[in-house]
Protein backbone atom coordinates (compact mmCIF):
# COMPACT_ATOMS: atom_id res chain seq x y z
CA UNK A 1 103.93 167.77 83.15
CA UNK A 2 103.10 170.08 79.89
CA UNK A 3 100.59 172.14 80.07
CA UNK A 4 97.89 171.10 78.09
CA UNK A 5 98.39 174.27 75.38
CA UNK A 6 101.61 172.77 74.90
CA UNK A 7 100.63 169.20 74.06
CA UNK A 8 101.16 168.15 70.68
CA UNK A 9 97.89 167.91 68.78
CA UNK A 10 98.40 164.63 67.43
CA UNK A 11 101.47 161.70 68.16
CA UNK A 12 102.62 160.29 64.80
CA UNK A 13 104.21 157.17 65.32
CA UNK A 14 106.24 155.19 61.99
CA UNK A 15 105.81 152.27 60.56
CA UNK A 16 108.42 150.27 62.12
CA UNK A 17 106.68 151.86 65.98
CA UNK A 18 103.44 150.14 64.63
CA UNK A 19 105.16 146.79 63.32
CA UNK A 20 107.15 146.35 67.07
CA UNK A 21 103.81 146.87 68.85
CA UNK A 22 101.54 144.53 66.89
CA UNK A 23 104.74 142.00 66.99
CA UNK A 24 104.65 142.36 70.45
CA UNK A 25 101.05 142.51 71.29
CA UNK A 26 101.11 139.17 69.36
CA UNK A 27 103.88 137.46 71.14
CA UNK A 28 102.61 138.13 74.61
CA UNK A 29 98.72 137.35 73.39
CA UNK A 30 99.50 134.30 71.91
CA UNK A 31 101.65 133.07 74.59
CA UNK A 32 98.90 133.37 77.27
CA UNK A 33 96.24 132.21 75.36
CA UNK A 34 97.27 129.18 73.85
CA UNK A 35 98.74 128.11 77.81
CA UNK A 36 95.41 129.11 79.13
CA UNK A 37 93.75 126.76 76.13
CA UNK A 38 95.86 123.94 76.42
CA UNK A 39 95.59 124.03 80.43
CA UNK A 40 91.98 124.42 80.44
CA UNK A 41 92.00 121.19 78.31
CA UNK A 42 94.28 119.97 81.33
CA UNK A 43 92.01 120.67 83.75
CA UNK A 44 88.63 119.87 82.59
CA UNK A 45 89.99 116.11 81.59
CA UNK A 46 91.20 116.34 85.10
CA UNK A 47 88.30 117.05 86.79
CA UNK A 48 86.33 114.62 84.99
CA UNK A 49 88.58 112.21 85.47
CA UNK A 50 89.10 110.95 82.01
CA UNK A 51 92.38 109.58 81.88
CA UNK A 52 95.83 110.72 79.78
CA UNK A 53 94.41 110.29 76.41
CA UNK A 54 91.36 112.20 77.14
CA UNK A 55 93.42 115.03 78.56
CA UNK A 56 95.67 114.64 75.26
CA UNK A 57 92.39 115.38 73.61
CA UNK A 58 91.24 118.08 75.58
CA UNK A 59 94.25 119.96 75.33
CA UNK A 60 94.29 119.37 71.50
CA UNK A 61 91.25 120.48 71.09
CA UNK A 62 92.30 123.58 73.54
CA UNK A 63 95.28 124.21 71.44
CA UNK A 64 93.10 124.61 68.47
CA UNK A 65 91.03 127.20 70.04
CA UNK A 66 93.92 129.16 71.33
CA UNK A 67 95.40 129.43 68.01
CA UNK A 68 92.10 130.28 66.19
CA UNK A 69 92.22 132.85 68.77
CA UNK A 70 95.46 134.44 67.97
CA UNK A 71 94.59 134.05 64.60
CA UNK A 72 91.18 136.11 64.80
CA UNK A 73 93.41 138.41 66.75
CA UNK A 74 96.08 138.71 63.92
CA UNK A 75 93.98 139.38 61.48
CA UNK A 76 91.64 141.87 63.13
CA UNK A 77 94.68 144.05 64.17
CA UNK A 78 96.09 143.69 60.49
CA UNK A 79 92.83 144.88 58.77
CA UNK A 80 92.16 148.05 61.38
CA UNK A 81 96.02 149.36 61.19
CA UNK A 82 96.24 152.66 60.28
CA UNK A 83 98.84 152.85 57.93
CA UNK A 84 96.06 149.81 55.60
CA UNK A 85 93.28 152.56 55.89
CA UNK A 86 94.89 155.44 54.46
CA UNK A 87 96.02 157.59 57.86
């Protein structure tokens, strides 16, 4: 391990570095939360015992919420990036 005289003040990291991680980030986000969304809407309709069309509902509904999610996510991670403020 460097001593910490020897650290580099600050890491730079390019464009492409910052494009790969939000890409990523984005991937593995959305993935998880829409399946946690749409099996949420699973299980409640399951609990309750609603029948298939109910749970077709409920996961619709959780679908829509997952993506809204990914979408606030998106967009917040766009509008603080680094390279859009001026660093």
């Amino acid at each position: 391990m460097l001593p910490v005289s020897d650290a580099p003040d600050q890491v730079s990291s390019s464009g492409l570095a910052r494009i790969v991680t939000l890409t990523s980030a984005t991937i593995l986000i959305a993935t998880q939360t829409i399946a946690a969304s749409v099996a949420g809407g699973w299980a409640i309709a399951g609990f309750l015992g609603l029948g298939e069309y109910a749970a077709y509902a409920f996961e619709a509904i959780g679908l829509c919420l997952g993506v809204w999610a990914v979408t606030s996510f998106v967009r917040t991670a766009l509008k603080n990036d680094p390279a859009r403020l001026g660093a």
